[in-house]
Protein backbone atom coordinates (compact mmCIF):
# COMPACT_ATOMS: atom_id res chain seq x y z
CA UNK A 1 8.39 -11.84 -16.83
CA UNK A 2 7.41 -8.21 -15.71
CA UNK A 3 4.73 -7.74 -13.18
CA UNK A 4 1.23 -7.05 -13.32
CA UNK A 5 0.21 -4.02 -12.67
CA UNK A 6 -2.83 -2.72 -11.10
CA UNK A 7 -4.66 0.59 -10.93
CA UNK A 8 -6.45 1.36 -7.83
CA UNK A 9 -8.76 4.23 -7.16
CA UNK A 10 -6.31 7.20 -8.14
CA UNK A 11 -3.27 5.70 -10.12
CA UNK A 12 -1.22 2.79 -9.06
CA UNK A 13 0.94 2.44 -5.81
CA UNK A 14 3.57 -0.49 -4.86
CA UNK A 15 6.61 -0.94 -1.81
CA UNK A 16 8.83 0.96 -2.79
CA UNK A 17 11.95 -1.46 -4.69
CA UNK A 18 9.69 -3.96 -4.85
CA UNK A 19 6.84 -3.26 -7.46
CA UNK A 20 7.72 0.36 -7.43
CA UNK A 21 10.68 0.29 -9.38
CA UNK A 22 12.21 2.40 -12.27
CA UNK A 23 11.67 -0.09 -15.10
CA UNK A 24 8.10 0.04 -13.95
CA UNK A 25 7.29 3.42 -14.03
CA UNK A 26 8.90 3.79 -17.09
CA UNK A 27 6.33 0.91 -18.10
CA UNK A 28 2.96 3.12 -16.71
CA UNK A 29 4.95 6.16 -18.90
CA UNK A 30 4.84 4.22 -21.52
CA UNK A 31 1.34 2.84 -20.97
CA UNK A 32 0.09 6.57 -20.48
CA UNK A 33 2.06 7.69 -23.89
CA UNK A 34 0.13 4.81 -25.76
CA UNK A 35 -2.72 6.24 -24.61
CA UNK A 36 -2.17 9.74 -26.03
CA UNK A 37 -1.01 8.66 -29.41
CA UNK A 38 -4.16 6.84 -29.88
CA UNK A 39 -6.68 9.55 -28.81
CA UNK A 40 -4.24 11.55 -30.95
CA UNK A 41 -3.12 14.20 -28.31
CA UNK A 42 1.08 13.15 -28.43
CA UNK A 43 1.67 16.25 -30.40
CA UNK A 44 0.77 18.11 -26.93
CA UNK A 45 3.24 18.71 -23.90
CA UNK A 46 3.16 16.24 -20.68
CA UNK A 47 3.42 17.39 -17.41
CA UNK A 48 5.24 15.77 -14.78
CA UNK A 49 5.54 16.08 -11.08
CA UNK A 50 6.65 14.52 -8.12
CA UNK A 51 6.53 14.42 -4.47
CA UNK A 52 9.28 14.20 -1.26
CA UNK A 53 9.45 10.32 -1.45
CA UNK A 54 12.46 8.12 -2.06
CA UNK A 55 13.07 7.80 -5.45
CA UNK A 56 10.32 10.74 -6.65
CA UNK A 57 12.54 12.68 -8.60
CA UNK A 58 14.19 9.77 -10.24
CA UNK A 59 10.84 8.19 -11.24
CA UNK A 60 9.39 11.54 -12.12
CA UNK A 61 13.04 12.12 -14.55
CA UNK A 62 12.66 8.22 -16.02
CA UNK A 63 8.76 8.84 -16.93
CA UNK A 64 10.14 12.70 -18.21
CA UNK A 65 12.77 10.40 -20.19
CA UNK A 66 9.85 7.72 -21.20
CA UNK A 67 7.52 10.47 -22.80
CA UNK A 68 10.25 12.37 -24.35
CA UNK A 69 11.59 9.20 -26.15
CA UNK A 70 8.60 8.97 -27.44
CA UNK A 71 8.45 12.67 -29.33
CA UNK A 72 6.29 14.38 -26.93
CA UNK A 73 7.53 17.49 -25.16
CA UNK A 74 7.96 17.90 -21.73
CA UNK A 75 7.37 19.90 -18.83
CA UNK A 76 9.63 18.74 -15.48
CA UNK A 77 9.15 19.83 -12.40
CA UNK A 78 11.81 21.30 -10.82
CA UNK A 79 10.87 20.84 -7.38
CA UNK A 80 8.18 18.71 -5.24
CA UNK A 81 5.10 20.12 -6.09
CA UNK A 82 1.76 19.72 -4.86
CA UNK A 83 -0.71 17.12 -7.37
CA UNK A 84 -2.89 20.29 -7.44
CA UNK A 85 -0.42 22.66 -8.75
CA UNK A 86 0.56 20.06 -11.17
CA UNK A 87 -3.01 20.18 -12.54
CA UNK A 88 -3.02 23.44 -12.66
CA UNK A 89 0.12 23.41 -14.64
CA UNK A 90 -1.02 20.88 -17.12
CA UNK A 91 -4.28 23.35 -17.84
CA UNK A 92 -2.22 26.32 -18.01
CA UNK A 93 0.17 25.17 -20.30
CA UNK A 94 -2.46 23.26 -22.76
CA UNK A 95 -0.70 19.92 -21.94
CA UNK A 96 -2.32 16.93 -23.13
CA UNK A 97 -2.33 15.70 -19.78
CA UNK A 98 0.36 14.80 -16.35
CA UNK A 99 1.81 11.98 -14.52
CA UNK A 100 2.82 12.73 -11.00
CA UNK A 101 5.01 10.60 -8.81
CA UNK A 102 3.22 9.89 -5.85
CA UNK A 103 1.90 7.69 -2.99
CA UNK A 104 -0.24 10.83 -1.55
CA UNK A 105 -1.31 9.92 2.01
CA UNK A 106 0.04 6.15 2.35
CA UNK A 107 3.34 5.60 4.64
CA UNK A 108 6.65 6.22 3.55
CA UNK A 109 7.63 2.16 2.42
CA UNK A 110 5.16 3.26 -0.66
CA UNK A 111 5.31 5.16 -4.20
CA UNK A 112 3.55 5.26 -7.44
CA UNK A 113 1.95 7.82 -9.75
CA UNK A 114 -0.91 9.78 -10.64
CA UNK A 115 -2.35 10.44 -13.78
CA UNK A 116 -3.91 13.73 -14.99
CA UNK A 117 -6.05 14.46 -17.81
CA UNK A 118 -5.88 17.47 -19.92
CA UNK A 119 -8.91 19.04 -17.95
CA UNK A 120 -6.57 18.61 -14.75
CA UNK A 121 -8.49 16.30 -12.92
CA UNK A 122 -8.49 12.40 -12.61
CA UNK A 123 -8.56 10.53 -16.00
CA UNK A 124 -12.02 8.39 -16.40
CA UNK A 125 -12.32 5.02 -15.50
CA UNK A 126 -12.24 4.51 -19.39
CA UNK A 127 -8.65 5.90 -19.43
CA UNK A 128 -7.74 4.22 -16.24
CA UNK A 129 -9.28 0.85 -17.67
CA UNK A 130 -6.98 1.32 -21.34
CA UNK A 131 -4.08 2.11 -19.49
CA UNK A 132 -4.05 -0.76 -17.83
CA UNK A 133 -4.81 -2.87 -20.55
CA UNK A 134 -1.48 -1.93 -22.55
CA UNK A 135 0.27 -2.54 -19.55
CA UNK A 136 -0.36 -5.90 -19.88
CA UNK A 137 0.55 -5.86 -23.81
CA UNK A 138 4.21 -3.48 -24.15
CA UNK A 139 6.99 -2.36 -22.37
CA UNK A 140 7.89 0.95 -22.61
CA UNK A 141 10.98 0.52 -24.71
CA UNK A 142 8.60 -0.69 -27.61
CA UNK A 143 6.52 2.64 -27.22
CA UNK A 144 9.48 4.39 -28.32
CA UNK A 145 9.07 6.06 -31.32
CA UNK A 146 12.01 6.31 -34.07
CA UNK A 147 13.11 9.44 -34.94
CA UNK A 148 12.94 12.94 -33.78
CA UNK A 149 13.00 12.80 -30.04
CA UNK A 150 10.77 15.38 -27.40
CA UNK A 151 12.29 17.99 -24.87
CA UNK A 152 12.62 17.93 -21.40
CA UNK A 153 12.19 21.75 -19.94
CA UNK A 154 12.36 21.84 -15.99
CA UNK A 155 10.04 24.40 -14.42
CA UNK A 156 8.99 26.14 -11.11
CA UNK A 157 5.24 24.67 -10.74
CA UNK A 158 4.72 25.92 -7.20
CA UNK A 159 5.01 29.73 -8.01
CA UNK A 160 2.25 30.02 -10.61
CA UNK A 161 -0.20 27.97 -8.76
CA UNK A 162 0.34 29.70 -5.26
CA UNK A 163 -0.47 33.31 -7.55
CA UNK A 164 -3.55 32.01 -8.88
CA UNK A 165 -4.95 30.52 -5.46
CA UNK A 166 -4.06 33.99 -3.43
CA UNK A 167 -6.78 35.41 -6.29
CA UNK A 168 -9.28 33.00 -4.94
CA UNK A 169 -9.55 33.76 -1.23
CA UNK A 170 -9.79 37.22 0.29
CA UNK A 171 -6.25 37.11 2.00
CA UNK A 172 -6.93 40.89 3.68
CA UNK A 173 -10.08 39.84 5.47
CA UNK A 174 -8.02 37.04 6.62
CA UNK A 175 -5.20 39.37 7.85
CA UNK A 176 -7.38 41.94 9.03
CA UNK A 177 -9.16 39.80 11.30
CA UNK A 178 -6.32 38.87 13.15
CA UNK A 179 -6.31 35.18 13.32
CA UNK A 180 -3.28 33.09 13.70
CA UNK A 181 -2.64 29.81 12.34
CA UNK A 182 -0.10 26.84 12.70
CA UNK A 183 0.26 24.20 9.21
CA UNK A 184 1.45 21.06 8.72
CA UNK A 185 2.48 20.07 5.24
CA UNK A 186 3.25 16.32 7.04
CA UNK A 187 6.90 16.42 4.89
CA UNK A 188 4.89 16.52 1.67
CA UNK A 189 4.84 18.30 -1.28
CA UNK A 190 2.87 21.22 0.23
CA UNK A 191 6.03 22.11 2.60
CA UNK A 192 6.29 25.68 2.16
CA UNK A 193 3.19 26.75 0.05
CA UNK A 194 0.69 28.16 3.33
CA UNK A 195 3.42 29.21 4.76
CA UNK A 196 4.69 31.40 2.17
CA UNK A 197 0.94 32.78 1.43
CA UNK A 198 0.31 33.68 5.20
CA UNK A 199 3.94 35.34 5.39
CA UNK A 200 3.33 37.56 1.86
CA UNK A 201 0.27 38.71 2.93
CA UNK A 202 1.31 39.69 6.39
CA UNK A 203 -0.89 36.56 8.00
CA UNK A 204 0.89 34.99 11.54
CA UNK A 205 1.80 31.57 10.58
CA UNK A 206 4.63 28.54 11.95
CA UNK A 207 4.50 25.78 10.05
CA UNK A 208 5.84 21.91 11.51
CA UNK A 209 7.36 19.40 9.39
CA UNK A 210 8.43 21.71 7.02
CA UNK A 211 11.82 20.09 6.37
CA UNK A 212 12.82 17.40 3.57
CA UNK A 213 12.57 13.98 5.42
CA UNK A 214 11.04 11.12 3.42
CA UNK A 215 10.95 9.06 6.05
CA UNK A 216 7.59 11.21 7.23
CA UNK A 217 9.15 10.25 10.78
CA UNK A 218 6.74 9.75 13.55
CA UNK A 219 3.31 10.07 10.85
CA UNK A 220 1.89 8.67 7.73
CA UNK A 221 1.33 11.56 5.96
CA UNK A 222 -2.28 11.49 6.17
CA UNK A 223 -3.96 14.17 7.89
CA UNK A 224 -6.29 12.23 10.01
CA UNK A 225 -5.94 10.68 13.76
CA UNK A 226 -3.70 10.13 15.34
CA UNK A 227 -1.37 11.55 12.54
CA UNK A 228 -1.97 15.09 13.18
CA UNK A 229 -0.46 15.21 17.51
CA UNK A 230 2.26 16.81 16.55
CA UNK A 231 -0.43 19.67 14.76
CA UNK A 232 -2.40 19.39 18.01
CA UNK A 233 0.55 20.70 20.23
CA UNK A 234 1.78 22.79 18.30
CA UNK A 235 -2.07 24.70 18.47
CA UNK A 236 -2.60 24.37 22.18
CA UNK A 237 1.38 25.29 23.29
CA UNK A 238 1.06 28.34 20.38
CA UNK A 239 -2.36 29.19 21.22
CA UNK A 240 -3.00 29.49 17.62
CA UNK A 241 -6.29 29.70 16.22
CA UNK A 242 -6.60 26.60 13.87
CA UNK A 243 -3.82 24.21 12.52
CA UNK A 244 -4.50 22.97 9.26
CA UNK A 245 -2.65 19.70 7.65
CA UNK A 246 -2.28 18.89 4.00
CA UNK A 247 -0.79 15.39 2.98
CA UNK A 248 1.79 13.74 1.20
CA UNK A 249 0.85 15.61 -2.56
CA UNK A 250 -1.42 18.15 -0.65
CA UNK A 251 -4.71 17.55 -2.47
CA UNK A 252 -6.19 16.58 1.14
CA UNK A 253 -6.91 18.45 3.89
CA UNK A 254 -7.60 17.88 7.95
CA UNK A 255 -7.46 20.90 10.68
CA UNK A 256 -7.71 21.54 14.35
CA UNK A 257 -9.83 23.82 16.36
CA UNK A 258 -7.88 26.24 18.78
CA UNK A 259 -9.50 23.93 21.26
CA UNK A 260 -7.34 21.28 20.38
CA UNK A 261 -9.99 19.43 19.04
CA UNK A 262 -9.86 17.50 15.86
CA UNK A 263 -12.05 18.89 12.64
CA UNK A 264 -12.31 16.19 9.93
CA UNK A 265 -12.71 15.99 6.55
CA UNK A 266 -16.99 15.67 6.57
CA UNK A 267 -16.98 18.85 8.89
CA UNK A 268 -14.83 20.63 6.91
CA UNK A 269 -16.92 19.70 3.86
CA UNK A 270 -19.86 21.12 5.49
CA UNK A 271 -18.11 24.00 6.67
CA UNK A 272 -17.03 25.04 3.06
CA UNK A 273 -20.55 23.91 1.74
CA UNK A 274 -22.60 26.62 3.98
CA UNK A 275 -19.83 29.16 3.59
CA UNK A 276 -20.38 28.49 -0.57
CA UNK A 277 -24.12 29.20 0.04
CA UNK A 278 -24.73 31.76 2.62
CA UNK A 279 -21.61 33.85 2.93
CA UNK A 280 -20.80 33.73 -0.89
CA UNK A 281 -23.82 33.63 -2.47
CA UNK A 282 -23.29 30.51 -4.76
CA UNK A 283 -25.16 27.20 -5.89
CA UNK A 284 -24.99 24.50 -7.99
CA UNK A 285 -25.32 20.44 -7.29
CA UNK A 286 -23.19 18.70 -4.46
CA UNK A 287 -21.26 15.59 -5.02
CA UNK A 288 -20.30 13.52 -2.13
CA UNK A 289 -18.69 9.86 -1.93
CA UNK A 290 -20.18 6.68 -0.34
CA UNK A 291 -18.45 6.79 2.77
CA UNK A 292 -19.12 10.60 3.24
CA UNK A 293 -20.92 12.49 6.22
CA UNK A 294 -25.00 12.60 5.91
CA UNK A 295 -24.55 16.20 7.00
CA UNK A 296 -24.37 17.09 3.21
CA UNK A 297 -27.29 15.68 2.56
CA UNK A 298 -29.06 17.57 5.32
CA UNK A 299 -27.46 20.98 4.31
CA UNK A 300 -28.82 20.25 0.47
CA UNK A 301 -31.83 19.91 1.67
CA UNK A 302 -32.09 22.46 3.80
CA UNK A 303 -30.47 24.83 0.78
CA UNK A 304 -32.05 22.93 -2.06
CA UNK A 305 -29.12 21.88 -3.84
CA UNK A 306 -29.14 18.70 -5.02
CA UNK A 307 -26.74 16.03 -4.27
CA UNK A 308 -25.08 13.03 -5.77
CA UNK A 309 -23.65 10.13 -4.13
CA UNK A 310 -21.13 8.01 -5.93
CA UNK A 311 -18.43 5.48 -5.53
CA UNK A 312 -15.20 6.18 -3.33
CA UNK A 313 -12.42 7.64 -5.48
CA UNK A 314 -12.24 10.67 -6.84
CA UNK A 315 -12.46 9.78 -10.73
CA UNK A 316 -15.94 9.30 -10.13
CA UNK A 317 -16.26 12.56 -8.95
CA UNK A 318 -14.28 13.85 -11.46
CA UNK A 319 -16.22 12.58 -13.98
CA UNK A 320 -19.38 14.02 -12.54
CA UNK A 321 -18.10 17.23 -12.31
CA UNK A 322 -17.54 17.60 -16.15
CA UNK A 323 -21.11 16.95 -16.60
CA UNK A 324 -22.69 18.68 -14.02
CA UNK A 325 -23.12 22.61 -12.80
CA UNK A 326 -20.80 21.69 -9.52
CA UNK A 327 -21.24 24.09 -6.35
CA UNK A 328 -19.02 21.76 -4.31
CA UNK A 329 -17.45 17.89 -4.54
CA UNK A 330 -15.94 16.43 -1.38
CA UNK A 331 -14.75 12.54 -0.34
CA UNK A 332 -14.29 11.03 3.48
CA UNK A 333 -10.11 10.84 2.53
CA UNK A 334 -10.21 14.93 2.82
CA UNK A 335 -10.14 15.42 -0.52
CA UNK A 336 -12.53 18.58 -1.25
CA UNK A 337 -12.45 20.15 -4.73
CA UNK A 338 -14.69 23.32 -5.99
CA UNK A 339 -17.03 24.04 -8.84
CA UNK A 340 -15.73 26.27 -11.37
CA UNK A 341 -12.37 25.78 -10.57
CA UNK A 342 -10.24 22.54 -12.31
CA UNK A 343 -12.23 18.64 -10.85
CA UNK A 344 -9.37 18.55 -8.48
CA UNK A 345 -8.62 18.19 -4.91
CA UNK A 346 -6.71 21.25 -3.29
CA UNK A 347 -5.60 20.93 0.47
CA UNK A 348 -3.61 24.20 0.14
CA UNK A 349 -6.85 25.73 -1.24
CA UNK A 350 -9.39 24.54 1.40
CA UNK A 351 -6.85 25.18 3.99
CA UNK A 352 -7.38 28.57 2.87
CA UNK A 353 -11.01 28.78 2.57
CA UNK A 354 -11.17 27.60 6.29
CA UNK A 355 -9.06 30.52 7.48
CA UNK A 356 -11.39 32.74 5.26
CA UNK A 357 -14.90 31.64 6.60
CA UNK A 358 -13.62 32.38 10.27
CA UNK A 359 -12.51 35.81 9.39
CA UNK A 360 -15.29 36.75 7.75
CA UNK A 361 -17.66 35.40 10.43
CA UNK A 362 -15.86 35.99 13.23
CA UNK A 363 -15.79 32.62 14.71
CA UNK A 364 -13.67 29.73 15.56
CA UNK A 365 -13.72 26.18 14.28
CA UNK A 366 -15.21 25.02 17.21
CA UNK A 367 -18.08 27.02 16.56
CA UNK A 368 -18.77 27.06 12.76
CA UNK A 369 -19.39 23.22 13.54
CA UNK A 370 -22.09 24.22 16.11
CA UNK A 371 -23.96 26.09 13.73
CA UNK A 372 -24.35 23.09 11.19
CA UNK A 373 -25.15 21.05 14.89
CA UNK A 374 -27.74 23.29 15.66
CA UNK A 375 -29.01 23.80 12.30
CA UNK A 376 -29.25 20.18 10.98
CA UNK A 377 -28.60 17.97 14.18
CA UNK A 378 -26.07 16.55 15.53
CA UNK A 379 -23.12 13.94 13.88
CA UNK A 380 -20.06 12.44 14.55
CA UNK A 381 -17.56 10.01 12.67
CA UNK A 382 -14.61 7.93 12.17
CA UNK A 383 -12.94 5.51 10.76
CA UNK A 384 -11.52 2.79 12.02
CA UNK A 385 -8.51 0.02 10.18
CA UNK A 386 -8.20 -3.19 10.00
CA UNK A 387 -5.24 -5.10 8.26
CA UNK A 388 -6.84 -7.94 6.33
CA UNK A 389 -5.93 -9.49 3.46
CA UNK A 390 -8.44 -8.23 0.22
CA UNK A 391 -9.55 -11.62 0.36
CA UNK A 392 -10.78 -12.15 3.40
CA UNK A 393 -11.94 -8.25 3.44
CA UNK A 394 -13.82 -9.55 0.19
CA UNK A 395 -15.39 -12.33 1.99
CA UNK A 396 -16.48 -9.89 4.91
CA UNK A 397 -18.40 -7.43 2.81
CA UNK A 398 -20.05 -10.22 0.79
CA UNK A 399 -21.55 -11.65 3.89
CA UNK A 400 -22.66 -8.24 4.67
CA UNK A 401 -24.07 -6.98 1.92
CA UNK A 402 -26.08 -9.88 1.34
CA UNK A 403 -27.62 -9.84 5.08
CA UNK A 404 -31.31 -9.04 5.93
CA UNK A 405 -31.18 -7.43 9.06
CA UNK A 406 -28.05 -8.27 10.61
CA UNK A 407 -27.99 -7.26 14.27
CA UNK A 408 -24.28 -5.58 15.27
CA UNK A 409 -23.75 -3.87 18.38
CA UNK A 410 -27.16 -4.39 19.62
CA UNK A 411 -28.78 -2.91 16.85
CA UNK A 412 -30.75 -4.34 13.84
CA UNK A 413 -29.86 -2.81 10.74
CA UNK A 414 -33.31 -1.64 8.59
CA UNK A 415 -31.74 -1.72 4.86
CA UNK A 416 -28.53 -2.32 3.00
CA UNK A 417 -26.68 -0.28 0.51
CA UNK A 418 -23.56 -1.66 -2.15
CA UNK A 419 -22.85 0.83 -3.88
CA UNK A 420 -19.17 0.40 -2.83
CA UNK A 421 -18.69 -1.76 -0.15
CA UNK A 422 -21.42 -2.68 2.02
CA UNK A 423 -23.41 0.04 4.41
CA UNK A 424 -25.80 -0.95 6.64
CA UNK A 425 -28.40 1.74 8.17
CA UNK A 426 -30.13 1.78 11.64
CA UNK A 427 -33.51 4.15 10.65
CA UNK A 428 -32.51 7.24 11.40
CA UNK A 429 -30.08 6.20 14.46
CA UNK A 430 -27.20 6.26 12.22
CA UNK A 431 -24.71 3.95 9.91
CA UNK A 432 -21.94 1.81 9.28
CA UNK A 433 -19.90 1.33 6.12
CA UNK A 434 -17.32 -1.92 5.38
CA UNK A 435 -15.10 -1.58 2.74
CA UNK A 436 -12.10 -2.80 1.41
CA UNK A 437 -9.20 -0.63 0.54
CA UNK A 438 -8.08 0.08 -3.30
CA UNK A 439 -4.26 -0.06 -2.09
CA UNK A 440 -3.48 -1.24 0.75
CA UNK A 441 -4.71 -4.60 2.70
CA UNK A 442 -7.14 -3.20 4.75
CA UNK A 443 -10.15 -3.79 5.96
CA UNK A 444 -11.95 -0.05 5.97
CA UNK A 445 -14.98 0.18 8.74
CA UNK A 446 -16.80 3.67 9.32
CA UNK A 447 -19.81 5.09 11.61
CA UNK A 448 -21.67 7.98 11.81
CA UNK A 449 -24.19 8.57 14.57
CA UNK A 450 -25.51 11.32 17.21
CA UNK A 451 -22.59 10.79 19.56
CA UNK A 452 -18.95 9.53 20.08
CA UNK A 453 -19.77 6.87 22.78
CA UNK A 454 -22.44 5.82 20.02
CA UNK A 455 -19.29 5.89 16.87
CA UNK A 456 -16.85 4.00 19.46
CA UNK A 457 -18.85 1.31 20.23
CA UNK A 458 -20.25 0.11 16.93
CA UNK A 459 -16.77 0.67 15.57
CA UNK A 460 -15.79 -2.36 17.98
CA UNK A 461 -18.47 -4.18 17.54
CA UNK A 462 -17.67 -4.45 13.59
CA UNK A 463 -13.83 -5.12 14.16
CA UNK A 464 -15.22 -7.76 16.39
CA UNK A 465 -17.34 -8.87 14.25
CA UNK A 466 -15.15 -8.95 11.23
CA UNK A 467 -12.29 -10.68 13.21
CA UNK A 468 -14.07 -13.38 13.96
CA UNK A 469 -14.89 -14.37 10.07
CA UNK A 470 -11.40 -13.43 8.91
């Protein structure tokens, strides 16, 4: 009997050669082709895509294989490409939509796949939902349609989607200013792509774990702490003046001041946000995800853009931001996408963007932050991981979410919020989020408040708390 399979909040991910297997990704192929012929789009090309993981390209050529069985065209990459430039590929070329073989930012044991929608962002939670659904009903050899088969064309991805982001950042302000800058592509799909922007246009670059290693030795490929060390040193021994890190599929981004100090995804989310606004000119609504910084709903206040909150996982975003008149969407993971532009996530992008805002106003990391700081009061963050089993994370947030004033870490919380998960809030001291991971068996706890001694020790005090009921 075939397993069950389960989407999660971007796709579906499994250990590698145990649920990740050929036959099964030819199933979620399958699954995915269903889907098309019904909404009446199979006549269209598919684009597919895959990462540096074990068996990427040989999932990525069994799904080609899959969709072209059943009379739809293809378009293959022909190298590890970057989720974004898939998407960008699957607009470009009219597709009816893309499947890309990926785990993005989970550890090397892990694999699975993406789906893209002909708009190039996530597919609804509609799609997601039917997907599924067939899953459970057909294998992918009886999606296979009789007859005249589709064609598999292999194509360079990477090349047109590096052109069309150079257009979209003002590379000689960048080079003129003299800045320096070390990358880490974490031995993802984004290997390469910074570095061979910054060298064409003249801009000092050296980028680490540039080489083909699926093993992502030494790191997940997330670009959070403590994952990004290696991008630390190479900062402080190179004296550059900001490392940025893109992950597994590079649709995420994380970066380091010259300092040495470690600029997260909510800072860099603000960062962008004011650069959008003041430097650029722009506006339009903000979305942000549960878990994200308050900051963005000071700035949007303070700029009188309006801002959304919504559930963690960027289809909800997605969705939102074919609706809406988007300035700027952003999530906790790093993943940061921009209005007018595909509802996508773009490390490589934002990575630039960063590198932009400190040319043009002359300032480091380090002290773009301190403007915000100044300018909206002081925050500060993390995230902290627990392994759990879902049920027992389940449990956890149940208990919590249906508290009245539960007292953690010496302090009484004065509402709760479920959106996703369970957040409590402290008045305006600060909050705390518990949530269970989509796909992994984790138990997720965040803080935000005025200071790190302040994040630290309500961080324990919930992983004591939680341990004790697990």
């Amino acid at each position: 009997m075939a397993s069950q399979i389960k989407l999660g909040t971007d796709g579906w991910r499994a250990l590698i050669g145990e649920e990740f297997t050929l036959a099964n990704v030819e199933r979620v192929a399958g699954a995915f082709v269903a889907h098309l012929r019904d909404r009446r789009r199979a006549g269209r090309k598919v684009v597919i895509g895959f990462d540096t993981r074990f068996l990427s390209p040989e999932a990525a050529e069994a799904a080609a294989e899959t969709v072209r069985s059943a009379g739809i065209d293809v378009i293959l990459a022909d190298r590890p490409t970057p989720t974004p430039a898939l998407s960008y590929a699957v607009v470009s070329n009219h597709a009816s939509g893309g499947i890309v073989i990926t785990a993005s930012h989970n550890p090397c044991r892990w694999n699975g796949v993406k789906f893209k929608a002909d708009y190039g962002g996530s597919v609804s939670i509609g799609i997601a939902r039917e997907i599924e659904k067939r899953l459970a009903q057909k294998s992918a050899k009886a999606l296979r349609r009789a007859g005249k088969s589709g064609s598999i064309e292999r194509r360079d991805l990477v090349t047109p989607y590096l052109e069309n982001v150079k257009r979209m950042v003002d590379l000689d302000s960048i080079r003129s200013s003299g800045l320096r800058f070390a990358l880490d592509p974490m031995f993802g799909a984004g290997r390469g792509c910074l570095a061979r922007i910054f060298s064409e246009a003249g801009i000092p670059s050296m980028e680490i774990h540039g080489e083909h290693n699926p093993l992502f030795p030494g790191l997940n490929p997330e670009p959070i702490e403590p994952h990004v060390e290696a991008l630390r040193s190479a900062v402080l021994e190179g004296g550059y003046d900001a490392g940025f890190a893109t992950d597994g599929d590079a649709d995420r981004i994380g970066a380091m001041d010259r300092s040495g100090a470690f600029v997260d995804s909510h800072k860099i989310f603000s960062i962008l946000l004011v650069h959008l606004v003041v430097d650029r000119k722009k506006t339009g609504e903000v979305i942000k995800t549960f878990s994200s910084t308050d900051w963005i709903d000071r700035l949007g206040r303070r700029y009188g853009l309006k801002v959304h909150t919504t559930r963690i996982g960027f289809k909800y975003i997605c969705a939102l931001m074919l609706t809406r008149n988007v300035l700027m969407a952003g999530e906790e993971s790093g993943g940061l996408a921009m209005g007018g532009q595909l509802p996508e996530r773009d490390g490589i992008l934002n990575a630039l963007l960063l590198a932009e805002v400190m040319a043009e106003r002359g300032k480091l990391l380090s002290g773009l932050i301190e403007e915000i700081a100044a300018a909206v009061g002081r925050l500060e963050y993390k995230r902290m991981d627990l392994e759990m089993d879902r049920a027992a994370a389940q449990r956890i947030i149940r208990e919590v979410g249906q508290s009245k004033h539960l007292k953690i870490g010496g302090l009484t919380a004065t509402t709760v919020e479920i959106l996703d998960g369970a957040k409590l809030r402290f008045g305006d001291a600060g909050w705390i989020l518990f949530r269970a991971s989509g796909t992994e068996n984790l138990l997720r706890l965040y803080a935000e408040f005025p200071a790190k001694s302040e994040v630290r020790r309500m961080l324990d005090a919930m992983a004591e708390f939680a341990r004790s009921r697990s």
